[in-house]
Structure formats: structure tokens, C-alpha cells
C-alpha atoms as a PDB file:
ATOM      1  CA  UNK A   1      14.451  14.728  -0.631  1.00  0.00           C
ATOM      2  CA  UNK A   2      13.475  17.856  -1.411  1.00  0.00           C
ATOM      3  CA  UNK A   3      15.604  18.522  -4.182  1.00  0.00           C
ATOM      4  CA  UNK A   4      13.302  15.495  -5.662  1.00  0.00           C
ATOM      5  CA  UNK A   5      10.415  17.264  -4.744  1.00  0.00           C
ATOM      6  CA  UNK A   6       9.273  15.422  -1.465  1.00  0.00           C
ATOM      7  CA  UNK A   7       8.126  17.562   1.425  1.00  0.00           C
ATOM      8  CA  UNK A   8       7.806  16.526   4.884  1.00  0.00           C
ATOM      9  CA  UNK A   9       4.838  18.267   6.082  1.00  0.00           C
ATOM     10  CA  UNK A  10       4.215  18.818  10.089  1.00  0.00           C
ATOM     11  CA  UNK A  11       0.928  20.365  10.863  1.00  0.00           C
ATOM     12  CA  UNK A  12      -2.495  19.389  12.515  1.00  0.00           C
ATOM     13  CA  UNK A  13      -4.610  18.315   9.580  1.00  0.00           C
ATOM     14  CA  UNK A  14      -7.967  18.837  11.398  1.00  0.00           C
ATOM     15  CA  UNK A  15      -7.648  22.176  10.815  1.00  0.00           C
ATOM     16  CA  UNK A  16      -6.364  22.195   7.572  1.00  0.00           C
ATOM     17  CA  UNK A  17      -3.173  23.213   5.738  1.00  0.00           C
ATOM     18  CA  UNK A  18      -2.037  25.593   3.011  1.00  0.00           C
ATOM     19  CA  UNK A  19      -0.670  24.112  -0.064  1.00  0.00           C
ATOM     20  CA  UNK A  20      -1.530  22.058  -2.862  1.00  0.00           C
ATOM     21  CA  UNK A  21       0.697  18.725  -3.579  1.00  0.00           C
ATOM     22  CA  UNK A  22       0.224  16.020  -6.746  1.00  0.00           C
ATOM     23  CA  UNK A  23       0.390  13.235  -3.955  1.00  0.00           C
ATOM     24  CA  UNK A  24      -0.293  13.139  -0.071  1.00  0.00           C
ATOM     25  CA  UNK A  25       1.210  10.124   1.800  1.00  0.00           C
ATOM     26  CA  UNK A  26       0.342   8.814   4.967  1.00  0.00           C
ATOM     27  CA  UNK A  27       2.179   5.933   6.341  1.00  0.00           C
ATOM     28  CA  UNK A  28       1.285   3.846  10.040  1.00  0.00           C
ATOM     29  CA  UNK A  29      -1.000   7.027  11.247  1.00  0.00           C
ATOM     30  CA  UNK A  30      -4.546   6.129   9.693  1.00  0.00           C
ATOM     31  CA  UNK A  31      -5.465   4.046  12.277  1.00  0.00           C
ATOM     32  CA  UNK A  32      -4.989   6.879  14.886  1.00  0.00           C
ATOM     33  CA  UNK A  33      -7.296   9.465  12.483  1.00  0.00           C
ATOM     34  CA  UNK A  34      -9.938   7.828  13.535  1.00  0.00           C
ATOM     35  CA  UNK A  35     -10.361   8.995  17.235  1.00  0.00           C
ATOM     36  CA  UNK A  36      -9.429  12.493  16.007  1.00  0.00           C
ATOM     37  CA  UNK A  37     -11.347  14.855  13.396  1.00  0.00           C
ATOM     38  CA  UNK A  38     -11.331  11.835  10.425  1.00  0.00           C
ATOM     39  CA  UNK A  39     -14.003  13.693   8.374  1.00  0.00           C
ATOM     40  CA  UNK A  40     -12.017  17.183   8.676  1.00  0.00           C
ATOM     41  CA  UNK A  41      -9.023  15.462   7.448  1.00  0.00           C
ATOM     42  CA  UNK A  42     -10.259  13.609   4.333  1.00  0.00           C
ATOM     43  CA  UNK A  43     -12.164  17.020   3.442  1.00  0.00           C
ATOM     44  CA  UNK A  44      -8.568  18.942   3.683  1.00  0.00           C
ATOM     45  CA  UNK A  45      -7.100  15.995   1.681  1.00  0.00           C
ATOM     46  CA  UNK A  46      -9.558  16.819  -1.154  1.00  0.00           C
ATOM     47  CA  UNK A  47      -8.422  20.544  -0.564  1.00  0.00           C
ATOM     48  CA  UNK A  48      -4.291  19.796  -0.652  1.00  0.00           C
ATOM     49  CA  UNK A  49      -4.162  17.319  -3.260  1.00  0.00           C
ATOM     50  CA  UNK A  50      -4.118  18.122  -7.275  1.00  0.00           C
ATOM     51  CA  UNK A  51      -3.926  14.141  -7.896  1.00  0.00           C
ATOM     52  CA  UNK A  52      -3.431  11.370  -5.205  1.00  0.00           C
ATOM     53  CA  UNK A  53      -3.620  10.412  -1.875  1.00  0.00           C
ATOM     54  CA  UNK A  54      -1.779   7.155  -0.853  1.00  0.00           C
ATOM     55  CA  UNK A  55      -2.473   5.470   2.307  1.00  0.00           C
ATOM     56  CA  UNK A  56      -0.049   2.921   4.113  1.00  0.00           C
ATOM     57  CA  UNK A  57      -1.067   1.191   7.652  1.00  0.00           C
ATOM     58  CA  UNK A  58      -0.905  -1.977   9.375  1.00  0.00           C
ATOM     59  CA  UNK A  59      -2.411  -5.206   8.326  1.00  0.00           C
ATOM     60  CA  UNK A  60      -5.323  -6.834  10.930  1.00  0.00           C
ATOM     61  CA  UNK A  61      -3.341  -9.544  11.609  1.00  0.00           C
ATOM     62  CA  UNK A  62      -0.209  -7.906  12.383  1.00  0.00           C
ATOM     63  CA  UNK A  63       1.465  -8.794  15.888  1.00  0.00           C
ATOM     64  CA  UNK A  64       3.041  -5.596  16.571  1.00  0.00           C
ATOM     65  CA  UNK A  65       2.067  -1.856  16.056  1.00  0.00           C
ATOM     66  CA  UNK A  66      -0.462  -0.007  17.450  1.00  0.00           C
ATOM     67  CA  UNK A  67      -3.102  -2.147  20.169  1.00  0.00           C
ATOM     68  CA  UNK A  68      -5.780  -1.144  17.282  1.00  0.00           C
ATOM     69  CA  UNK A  69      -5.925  -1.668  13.468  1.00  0.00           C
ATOM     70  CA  UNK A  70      -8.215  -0.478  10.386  1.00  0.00           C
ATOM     71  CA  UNK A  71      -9.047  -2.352   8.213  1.00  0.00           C
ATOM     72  CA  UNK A  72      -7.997  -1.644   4.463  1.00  0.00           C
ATOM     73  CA  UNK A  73     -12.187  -1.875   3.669  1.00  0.00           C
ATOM     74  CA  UNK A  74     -12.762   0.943   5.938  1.00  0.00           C
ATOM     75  CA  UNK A  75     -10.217   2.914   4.805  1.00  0.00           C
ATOM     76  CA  UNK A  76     -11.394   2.506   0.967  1.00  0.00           C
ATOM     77  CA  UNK A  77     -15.241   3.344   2.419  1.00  0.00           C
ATOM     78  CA  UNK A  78     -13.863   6.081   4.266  1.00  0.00           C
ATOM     79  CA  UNK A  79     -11.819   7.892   1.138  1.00  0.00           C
ATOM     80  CA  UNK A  80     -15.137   7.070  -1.187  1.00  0.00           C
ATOM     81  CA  UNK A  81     -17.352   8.635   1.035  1.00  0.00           C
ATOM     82  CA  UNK A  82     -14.502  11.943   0.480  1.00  0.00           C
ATOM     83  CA  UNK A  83     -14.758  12.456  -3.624  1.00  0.00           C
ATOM     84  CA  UNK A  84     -11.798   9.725  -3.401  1.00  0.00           C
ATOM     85  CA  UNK A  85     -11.914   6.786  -5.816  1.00  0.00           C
ATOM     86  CA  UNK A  86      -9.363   3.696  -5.531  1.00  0.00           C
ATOM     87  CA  UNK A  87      -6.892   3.144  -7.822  1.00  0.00           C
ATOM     88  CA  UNK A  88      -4.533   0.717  -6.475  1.00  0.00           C
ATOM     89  CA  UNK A  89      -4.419  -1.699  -3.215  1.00  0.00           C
ATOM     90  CA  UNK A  90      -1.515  -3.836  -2.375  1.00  0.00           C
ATOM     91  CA  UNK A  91      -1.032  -6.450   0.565  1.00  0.00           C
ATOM     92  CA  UNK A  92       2.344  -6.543   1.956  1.00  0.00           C
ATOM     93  CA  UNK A  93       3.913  -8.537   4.885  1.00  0.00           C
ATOM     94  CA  UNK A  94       2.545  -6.583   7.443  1.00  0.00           C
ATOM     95  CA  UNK A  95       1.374  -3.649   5.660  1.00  0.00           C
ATOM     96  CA  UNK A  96      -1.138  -2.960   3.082  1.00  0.00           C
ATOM     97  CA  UNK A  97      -1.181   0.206   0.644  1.00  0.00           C
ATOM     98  CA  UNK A  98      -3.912   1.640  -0.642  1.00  0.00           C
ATOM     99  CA  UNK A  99      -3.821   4.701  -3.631  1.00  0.00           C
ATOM    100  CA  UNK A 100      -6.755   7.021  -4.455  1.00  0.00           C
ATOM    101  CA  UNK A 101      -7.204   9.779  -7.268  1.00  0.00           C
ATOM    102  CA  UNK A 102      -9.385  12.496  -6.496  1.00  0.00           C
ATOM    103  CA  UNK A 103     -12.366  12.445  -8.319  1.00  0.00           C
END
């Protein structure tokens, strides 16, 4: 993957990382962000990303996964509210995606 250009990064976002990426993907851990240090992490997104931030978690009505959910509405609110603005949301089976650009 890397030889592509993906990066697998492994750190504690609420206290920031170094580095500067075109596009910052989170997949099934946005619901979880929001017992930790949410507004630290959205402001170190705006920091790390030249471009986009994509955002992939588990649809309401899901039957498995974690015992809570987000809804793709707060998540949108939640990224506006961080100099994010939406470009993109898709529904899938038991998923939804959701893209921002950086304002």
C-alpha cells in the first residue's frame, strides 16, 4: 500500500500528529470519538489534511457493531462546526460514507 501512497497511521489523535496527508480516512471508529477528545481531533484533522477527510461508520439501524451508533447528521454538524464542508455522502448496506474538503 505504500508504494501507492497509503499510510497506516497509529497514534492518539487527541494530541495531535505530525504530518500533512491529501486525504485522512476513518473507517468504524467515529462513533467511539465521541466519548474521547472529539473537538481535539477534528481541530488536528484541519491541521493533517491538505484536502479531505473521509468518514466511514455504521448505519443507525445496523444489528451488529458497536452497542452505540452516530448518526451520519451529527457527523456532517460535527465536521462543519471544524472548517469542514461536505462533499459527498453515500448510504451503503450497513455503512454510510461521508467526504469533506477542508474549507
Amino acid at each position: 500500500m505504500q508504494k501507492a501512497g497509503v499510510k497506516t497511521i497509529r497514534a492518539d489523535l487527541c494530541r495531535g500528529q505530525d504530518g500533512i496527508y491529501d486525504l485522512l480516512f476513518m473507517a468504524n471508529v467515529y462513533h467511539g470519538i465521541r466519548r474521547a477528545c472529539k473537538d481535539a481531533i477534528l481541530n488536528n484533522f484541519k491541521m493533517m489534511t491538505r484536502k479531505y477527510v473521509a468518514i466511514m461508520d455504521f448505519k443507525e439501524d445496523t444489528f451488529f457493531g458497536p452497542p452505540f451508533k452516530i448518526k451520519k447528521e451529527e457527523v456532517i454538524s460535527d465536521m462543519e462546526k471544524h472548517g469542514f464542508t461536505l462533499v459527498r455522502s453515500k448510504d451503503l448496506r450497513f455503512h454510510y460514507i461521508t467526504l469533506f474538503k477542508k474549507q
